[in-house]
Structure formats: C-alpha cells, structure tokens
PDB file of N, CA and C in Angstrom:
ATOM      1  N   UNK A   1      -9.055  10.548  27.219  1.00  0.00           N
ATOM      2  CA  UNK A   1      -7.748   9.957  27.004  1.00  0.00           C
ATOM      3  C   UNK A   1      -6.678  11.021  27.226  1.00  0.00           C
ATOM      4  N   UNK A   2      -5.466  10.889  28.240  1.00  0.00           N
ATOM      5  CA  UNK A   2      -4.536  11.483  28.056  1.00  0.00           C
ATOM      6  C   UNK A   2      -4.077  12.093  26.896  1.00  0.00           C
ATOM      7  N   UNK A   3      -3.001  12.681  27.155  1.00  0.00           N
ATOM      8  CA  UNK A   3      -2.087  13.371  25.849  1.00  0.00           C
ATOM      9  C   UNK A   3      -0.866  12.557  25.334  1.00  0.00           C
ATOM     10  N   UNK A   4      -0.331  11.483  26.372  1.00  0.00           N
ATOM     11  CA  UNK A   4       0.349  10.625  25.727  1.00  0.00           C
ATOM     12  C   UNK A   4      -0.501   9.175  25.544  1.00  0.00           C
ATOM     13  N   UNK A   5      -1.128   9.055  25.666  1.00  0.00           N
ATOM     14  CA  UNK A   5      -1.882   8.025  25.332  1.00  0.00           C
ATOM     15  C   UNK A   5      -2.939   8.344  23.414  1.00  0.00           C
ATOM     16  N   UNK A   6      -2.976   9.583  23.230  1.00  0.00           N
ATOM     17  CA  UNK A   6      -3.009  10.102  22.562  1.00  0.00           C
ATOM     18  C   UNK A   6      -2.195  10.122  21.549  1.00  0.00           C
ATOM     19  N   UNK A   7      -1.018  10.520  21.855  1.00  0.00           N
ATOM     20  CA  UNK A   7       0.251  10.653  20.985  1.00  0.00           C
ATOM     21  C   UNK A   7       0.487   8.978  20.726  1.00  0.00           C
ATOM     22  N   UNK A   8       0.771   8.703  21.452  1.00  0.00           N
ATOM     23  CA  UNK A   8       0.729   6.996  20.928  1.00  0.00           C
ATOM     24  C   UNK A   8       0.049   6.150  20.137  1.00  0.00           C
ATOM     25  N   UNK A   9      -1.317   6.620  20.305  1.00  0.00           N
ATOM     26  CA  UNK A   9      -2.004   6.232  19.057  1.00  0.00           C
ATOM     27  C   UNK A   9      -2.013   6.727  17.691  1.00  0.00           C
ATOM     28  N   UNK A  10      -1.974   8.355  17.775  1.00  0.00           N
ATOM     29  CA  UNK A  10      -1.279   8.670  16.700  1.00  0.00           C
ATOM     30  C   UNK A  10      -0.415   8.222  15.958  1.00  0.00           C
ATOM     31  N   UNK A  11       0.965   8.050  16.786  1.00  0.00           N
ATOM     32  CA  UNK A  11       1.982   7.152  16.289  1.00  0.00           C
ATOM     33  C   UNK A  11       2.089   6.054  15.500  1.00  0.00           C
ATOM     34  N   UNK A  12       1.221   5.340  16.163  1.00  0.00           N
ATOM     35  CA  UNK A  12       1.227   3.625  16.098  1.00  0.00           C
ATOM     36  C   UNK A  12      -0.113   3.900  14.002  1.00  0.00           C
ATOM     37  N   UNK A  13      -0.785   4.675  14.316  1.00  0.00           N
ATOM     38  CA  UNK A  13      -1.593   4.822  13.115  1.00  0.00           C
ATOM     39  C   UNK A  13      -1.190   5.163  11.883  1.00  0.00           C
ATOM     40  N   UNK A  14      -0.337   5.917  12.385  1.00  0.00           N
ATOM     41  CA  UNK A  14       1.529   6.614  11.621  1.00  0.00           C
ATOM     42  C   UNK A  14       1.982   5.773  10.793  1.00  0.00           C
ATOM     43  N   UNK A  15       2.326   4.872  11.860  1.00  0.00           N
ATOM     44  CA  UNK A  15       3.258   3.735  11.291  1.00  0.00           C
ATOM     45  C   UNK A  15       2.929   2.954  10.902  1.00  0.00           C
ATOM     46  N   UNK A  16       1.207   2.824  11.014  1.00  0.00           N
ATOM     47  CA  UNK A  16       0.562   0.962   9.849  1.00  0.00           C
ATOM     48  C   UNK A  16       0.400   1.785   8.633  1.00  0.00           C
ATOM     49  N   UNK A  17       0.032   2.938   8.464  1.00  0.00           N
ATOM     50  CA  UNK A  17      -0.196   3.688   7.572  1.00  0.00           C
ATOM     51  C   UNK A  17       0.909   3.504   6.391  1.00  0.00           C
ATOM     52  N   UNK A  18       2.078   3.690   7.300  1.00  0.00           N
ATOM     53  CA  UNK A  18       3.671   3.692   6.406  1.00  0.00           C
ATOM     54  C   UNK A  18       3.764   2.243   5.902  1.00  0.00           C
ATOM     55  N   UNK A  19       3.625   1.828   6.928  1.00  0.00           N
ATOM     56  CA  UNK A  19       4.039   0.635   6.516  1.00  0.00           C
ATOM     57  C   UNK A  19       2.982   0.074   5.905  1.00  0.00           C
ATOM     58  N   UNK A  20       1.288   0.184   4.985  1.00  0.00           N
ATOM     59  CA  UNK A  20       1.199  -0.062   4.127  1.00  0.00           C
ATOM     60  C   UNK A  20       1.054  -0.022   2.770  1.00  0.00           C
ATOM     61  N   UNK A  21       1.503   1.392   2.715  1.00  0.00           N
ATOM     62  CA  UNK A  21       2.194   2.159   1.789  1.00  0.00           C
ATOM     63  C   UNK A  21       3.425   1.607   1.205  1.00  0.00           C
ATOM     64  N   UNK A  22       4.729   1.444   2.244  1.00  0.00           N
ATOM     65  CA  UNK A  22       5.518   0.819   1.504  1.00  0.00           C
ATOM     66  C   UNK A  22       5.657  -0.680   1.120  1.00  0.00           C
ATOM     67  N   UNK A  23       4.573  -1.562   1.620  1.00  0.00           N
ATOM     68  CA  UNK A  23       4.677  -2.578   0.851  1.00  0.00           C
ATOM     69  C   UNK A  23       3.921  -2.779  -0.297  1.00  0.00           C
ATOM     70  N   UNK A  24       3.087  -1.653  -0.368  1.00  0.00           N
ATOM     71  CA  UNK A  24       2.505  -1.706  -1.533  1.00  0.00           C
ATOM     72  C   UNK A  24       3.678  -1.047  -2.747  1.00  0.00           C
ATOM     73  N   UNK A  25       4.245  -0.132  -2.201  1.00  0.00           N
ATOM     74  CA  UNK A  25       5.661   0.159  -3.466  1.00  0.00           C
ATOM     75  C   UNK A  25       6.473  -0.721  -3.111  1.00  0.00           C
ATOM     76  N   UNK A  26       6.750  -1.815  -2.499  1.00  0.00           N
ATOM     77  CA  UNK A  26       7.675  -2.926  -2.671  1.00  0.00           C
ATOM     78  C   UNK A  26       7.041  -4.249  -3.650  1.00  0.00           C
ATOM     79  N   UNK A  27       5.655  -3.956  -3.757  1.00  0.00           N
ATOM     80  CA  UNK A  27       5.148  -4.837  -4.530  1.00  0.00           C
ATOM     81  C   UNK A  27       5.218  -4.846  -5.892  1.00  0.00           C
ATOM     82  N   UNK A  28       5.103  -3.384  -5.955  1.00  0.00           N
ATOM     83  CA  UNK A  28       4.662  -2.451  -7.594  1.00  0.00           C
ATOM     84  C   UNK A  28       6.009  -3.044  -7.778  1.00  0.00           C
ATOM     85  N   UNK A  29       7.061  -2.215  -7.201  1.00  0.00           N
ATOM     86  CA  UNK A  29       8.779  -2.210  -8.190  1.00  0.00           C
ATOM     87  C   UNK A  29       9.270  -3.507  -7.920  1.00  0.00           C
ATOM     88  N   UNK A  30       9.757  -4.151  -6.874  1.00  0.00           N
ATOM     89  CA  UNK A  30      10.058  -5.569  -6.422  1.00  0.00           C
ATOM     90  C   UNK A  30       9.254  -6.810  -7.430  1.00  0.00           C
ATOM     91  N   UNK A  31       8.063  -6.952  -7.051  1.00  0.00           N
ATOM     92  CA  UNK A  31       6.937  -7.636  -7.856  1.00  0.00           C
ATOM     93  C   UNK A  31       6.932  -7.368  -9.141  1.00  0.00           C
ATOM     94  N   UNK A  32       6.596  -6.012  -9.661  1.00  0.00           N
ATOM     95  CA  UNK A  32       6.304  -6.168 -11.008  1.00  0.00           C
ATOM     96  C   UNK A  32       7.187  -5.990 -11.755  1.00  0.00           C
ATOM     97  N   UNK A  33       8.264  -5.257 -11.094  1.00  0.00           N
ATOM     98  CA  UNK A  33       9.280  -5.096 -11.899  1.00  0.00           C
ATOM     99  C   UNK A  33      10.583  -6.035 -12.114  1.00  0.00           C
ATOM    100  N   UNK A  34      10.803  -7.012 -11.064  1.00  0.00           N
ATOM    101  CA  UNK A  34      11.543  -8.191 -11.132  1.00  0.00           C
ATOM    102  C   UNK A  34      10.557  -9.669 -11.113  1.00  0.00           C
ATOM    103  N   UNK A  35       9.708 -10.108 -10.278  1.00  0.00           N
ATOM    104  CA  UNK A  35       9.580 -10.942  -9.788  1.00  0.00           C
ATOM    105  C   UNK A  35       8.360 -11.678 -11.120  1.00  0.00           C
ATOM    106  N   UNK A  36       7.772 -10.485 -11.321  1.00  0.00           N
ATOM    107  CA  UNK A  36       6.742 -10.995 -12.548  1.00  0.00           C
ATOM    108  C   UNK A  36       6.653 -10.797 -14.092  1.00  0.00           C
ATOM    109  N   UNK A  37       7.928 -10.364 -14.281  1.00  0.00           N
ATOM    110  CA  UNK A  37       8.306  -9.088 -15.328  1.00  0.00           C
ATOM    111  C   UNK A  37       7.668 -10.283 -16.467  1.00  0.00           C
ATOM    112  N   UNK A  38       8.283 -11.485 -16.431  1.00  0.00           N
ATOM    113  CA  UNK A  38       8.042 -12.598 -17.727  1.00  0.00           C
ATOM    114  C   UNK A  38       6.116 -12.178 -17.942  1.00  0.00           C
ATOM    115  N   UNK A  39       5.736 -12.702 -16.733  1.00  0.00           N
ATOM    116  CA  UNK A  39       3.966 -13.099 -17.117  1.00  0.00           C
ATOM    117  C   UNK A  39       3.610 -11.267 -18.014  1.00  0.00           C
ATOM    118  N   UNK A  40       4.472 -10.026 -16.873  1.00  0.00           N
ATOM    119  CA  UNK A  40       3.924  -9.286 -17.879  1.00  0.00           C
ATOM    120  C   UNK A  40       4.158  -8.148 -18.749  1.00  0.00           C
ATOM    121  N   UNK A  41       5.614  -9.112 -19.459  1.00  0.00           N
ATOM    122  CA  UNK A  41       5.896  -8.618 -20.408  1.00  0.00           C
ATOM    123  C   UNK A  41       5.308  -9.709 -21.752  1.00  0.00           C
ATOM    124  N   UNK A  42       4.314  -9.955 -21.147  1.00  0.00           N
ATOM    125  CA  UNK A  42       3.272 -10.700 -22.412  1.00  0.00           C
ATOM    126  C   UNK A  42       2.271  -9.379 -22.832  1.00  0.00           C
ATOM    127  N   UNK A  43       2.347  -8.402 -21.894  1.00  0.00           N
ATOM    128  CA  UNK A  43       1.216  -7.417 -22.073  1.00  0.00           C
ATOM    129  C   UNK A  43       2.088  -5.739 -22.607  1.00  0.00           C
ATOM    130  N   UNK A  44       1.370  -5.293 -23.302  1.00  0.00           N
ATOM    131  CA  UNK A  44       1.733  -4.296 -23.982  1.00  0.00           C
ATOM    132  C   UNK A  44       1.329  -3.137 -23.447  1.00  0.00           C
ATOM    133  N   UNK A  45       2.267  -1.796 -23.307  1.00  0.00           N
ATOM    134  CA  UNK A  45       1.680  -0.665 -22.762  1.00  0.00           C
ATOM    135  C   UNK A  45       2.247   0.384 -23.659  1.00  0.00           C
ATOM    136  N   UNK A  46       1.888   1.312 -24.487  1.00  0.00           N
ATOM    137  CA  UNK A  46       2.422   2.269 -25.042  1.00  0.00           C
ATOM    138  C   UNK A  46       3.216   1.495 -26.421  1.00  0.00           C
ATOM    139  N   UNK A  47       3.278   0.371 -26.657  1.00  0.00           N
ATOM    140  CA  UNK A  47       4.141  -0.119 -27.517  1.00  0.00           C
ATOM    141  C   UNK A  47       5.681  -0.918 -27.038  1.00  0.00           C
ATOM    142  N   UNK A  48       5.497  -0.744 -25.595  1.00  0.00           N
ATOM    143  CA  UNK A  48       6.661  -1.168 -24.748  1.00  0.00           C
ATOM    144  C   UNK A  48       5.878  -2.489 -23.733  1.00  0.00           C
ATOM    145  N   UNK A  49       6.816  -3.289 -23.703  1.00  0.00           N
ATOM    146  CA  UNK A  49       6.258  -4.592 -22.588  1.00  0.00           C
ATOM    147  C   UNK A  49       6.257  -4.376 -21.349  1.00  0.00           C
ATOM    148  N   UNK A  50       4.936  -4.808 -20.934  1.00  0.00           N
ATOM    149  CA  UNK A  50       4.312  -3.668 -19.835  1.00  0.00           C
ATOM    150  C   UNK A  50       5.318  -4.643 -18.321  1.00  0.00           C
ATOM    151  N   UNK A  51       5.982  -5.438 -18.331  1.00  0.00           N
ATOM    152  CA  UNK A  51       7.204  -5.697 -17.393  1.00  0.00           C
ATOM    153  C   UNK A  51       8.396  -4.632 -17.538  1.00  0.00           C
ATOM    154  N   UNK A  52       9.030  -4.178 -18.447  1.00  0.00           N
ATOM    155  CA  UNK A  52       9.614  -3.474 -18.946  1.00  0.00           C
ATOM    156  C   UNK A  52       8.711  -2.041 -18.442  1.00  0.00           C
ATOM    157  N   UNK A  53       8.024  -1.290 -18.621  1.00  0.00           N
ATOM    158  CA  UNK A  53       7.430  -0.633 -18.168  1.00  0.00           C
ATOM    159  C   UNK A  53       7.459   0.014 -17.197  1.00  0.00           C
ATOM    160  N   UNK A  54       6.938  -1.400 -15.483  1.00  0.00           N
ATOM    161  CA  UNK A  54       6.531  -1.033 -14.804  1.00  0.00           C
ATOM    162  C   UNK A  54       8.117  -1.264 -14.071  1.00  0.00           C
ATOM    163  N   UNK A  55       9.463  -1.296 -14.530  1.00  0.00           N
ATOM    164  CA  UNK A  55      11.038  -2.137 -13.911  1.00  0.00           C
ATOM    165  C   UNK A  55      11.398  -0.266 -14.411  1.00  0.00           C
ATOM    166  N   UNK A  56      10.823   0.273 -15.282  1.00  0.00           N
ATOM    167  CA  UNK A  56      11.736   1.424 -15.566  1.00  0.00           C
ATOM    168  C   UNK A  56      10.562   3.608 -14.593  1.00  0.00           C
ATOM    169  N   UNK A  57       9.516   3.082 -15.072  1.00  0.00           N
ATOM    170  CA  UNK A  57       8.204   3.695 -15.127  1.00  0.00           C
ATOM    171  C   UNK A  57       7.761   3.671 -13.783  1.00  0.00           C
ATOM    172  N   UNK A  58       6.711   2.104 -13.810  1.00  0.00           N
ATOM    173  CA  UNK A  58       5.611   2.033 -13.016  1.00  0.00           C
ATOM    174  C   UNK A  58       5.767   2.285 -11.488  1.00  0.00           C
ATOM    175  N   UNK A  59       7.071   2.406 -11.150  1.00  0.00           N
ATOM    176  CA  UNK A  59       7.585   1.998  -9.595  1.00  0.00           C
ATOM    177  C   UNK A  59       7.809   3.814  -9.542  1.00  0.00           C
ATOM    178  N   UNK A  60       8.250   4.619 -10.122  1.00  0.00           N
ATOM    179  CA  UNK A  60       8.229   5.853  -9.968  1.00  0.00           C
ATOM    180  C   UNK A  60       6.789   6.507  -9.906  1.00  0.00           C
ATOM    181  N   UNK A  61       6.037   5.720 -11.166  1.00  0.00           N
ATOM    182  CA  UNK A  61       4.705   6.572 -10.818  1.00  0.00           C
ATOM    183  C   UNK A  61       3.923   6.280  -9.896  1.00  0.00           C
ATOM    184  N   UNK A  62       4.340   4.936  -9.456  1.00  0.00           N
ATOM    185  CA  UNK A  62       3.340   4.413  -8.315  1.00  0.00           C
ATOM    186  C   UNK A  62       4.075   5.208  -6.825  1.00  0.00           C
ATOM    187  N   UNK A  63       5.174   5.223  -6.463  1.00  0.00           N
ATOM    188  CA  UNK A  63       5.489   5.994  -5.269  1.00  0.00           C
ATOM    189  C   UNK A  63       5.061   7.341  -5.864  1.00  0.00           C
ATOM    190  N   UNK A  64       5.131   8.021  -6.501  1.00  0.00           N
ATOM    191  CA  UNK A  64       4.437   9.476  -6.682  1.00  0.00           C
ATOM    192  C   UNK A  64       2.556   9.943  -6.025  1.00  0.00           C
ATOM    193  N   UNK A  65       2.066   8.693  -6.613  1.00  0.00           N
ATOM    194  CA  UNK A  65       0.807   8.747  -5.763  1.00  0.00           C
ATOM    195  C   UNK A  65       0.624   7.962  -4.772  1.00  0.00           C
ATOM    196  N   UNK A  66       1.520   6.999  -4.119  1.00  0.00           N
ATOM    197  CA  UNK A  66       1.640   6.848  -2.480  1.00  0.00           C
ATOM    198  C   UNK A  66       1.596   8.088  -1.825  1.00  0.00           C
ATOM    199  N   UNK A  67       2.819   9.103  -2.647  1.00  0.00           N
ATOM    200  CA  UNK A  67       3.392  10.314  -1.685  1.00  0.00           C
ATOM    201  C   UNK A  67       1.777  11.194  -1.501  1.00  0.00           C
ATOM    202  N   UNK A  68       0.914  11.040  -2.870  1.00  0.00           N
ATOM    203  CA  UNK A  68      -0.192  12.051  -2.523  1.00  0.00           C
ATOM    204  C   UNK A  68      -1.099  11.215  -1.680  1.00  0.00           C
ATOM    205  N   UNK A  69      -1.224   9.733  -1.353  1.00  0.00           N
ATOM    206  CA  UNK A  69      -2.150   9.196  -0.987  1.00  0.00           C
ATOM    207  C   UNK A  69      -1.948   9.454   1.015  1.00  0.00           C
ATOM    208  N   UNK A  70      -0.539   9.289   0.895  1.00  0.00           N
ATOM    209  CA  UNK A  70       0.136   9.393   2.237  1.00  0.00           C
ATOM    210  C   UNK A  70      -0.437  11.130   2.550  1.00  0.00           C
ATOM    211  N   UNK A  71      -0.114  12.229   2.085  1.00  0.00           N
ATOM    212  CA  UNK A  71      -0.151  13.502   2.392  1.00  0.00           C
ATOM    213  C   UNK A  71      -2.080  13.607   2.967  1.00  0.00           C
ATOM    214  N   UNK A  72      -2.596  12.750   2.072  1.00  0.00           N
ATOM    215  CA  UNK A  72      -4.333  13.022   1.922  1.00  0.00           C
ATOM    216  C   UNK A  72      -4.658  12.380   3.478  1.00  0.00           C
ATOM    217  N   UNK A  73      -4.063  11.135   3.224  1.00  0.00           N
ATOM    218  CA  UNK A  73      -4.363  10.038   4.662  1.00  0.00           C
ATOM    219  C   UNK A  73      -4.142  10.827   5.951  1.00  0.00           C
ATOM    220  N   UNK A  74      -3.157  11.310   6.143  1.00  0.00           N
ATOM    221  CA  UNK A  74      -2.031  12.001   7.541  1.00  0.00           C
ATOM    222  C   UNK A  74      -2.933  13.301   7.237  1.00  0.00           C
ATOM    223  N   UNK A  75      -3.527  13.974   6.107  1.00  0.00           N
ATOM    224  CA  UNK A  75      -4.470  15.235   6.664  1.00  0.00           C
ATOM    225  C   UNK A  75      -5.382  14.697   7.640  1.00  0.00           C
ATOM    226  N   UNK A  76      -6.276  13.671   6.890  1.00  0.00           N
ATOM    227  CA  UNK A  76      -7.368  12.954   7.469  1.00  0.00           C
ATOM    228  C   UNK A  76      -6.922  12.741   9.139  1.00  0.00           C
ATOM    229  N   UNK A  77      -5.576  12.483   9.402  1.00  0.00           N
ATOM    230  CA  UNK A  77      -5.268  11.759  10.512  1.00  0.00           C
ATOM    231  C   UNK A  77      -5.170  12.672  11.527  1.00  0.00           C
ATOM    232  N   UNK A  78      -4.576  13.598  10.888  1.00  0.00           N
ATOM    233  CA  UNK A  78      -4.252  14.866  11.614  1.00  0.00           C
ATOM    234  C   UNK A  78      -5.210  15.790  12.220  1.00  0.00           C
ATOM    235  N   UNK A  79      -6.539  15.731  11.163  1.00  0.00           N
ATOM    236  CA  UNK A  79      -7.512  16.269  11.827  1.00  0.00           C
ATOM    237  C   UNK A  79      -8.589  15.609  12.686  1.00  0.00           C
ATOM    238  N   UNK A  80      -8.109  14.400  13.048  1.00  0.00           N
ATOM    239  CA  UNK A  80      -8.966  13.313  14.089  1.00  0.00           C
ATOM    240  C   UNK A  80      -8.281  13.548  15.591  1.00  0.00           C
ATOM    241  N   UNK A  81      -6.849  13.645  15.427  1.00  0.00           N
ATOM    242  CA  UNK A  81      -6.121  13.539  16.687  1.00  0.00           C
ATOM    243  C   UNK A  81      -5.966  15.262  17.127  1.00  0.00           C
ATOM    244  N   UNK A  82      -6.622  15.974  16.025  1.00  0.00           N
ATOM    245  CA  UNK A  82      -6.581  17.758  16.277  1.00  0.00           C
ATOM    246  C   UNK A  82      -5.246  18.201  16.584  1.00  0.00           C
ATOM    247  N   UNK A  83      -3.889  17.927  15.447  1.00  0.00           N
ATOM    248  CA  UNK A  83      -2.818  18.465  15.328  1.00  0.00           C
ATOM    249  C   UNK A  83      -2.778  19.020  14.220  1.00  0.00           C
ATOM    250  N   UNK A  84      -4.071  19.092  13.562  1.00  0.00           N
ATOM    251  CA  UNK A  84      -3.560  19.663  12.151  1.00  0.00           C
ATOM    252  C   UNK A  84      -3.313  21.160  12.171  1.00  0.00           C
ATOM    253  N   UNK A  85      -2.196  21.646  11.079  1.00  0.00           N
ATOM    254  CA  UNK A  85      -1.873  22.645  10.984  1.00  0.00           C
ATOM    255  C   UNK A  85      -3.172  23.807   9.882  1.00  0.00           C
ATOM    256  N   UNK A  86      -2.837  24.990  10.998  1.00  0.00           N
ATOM    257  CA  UNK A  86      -3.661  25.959  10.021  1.00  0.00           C
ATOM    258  C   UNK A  86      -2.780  26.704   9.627  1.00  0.00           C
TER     259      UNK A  86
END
C-alpha cells in the first residue's frame, strides 16, 4: 500500500475512533445528566442522587478516561501504521 493510501486510512481510523468516543461523552453528560436524570435520581451514590451526580461529576470523570482510553487506542494505532514516536 502506498503512503497516502496509508495516511488515509490512518485518518479515517482517527476519526471513527473520535467519533466514538465522543458520543459516548455525549451520552454520559447529555443522557445522564439531562435526559435521564428523573429514572436516576431514584439511585443513590455517595449519599447524593446519582442524576445529580453524574449532571455535576460523572461527565467530568467519564471524559477523563475517554482522554486515557483515546491516548491507549492512538498508541495501539500508531504502532500498526509505524508512526509511533520513540
């Protein structure tokens, strides 16, 4: 395979990658934090209603380990397409 045919796939792997990353943090904060907050602020976390929770909390901690899941993935990726850095 070429080198831009190459790079293109890279790219394109890039970008499903991103993009399912961020709908999974559009789900966490969007979803749990507006859209479902009632069903679950029936549930308790720490002593706080776990809708409440995840509207102030859960959407920060959940993009925090996207960011490590993303860094782990793009190593993985990086060392398939042999751009990774030494």
């Amino acid at each position: 395979m070429d080198t831009r045919g190459k790079a293109h796939q890279y790219w394109k792997k890039n970008l499903k990658l991103l993009a399912i990353l961020l709908v999974i943090w559009f789900v966490v904060s969007f979803g749990c934090g507006i859209l479902l907050v009632d069903q679950l602020n029936e549930i308790r976390l720490g002593g706080f209603k776990l809708g409440f929770w995840f509207a102030q909390q859960g959407s920060i901690y959940s993009f925090i380990v996207l960011i490590f899941v993303y860094f782990w993935q793009m190593n993985k990726l990086d060392g398939k397409f042999e751009v990774d850095e030494e």
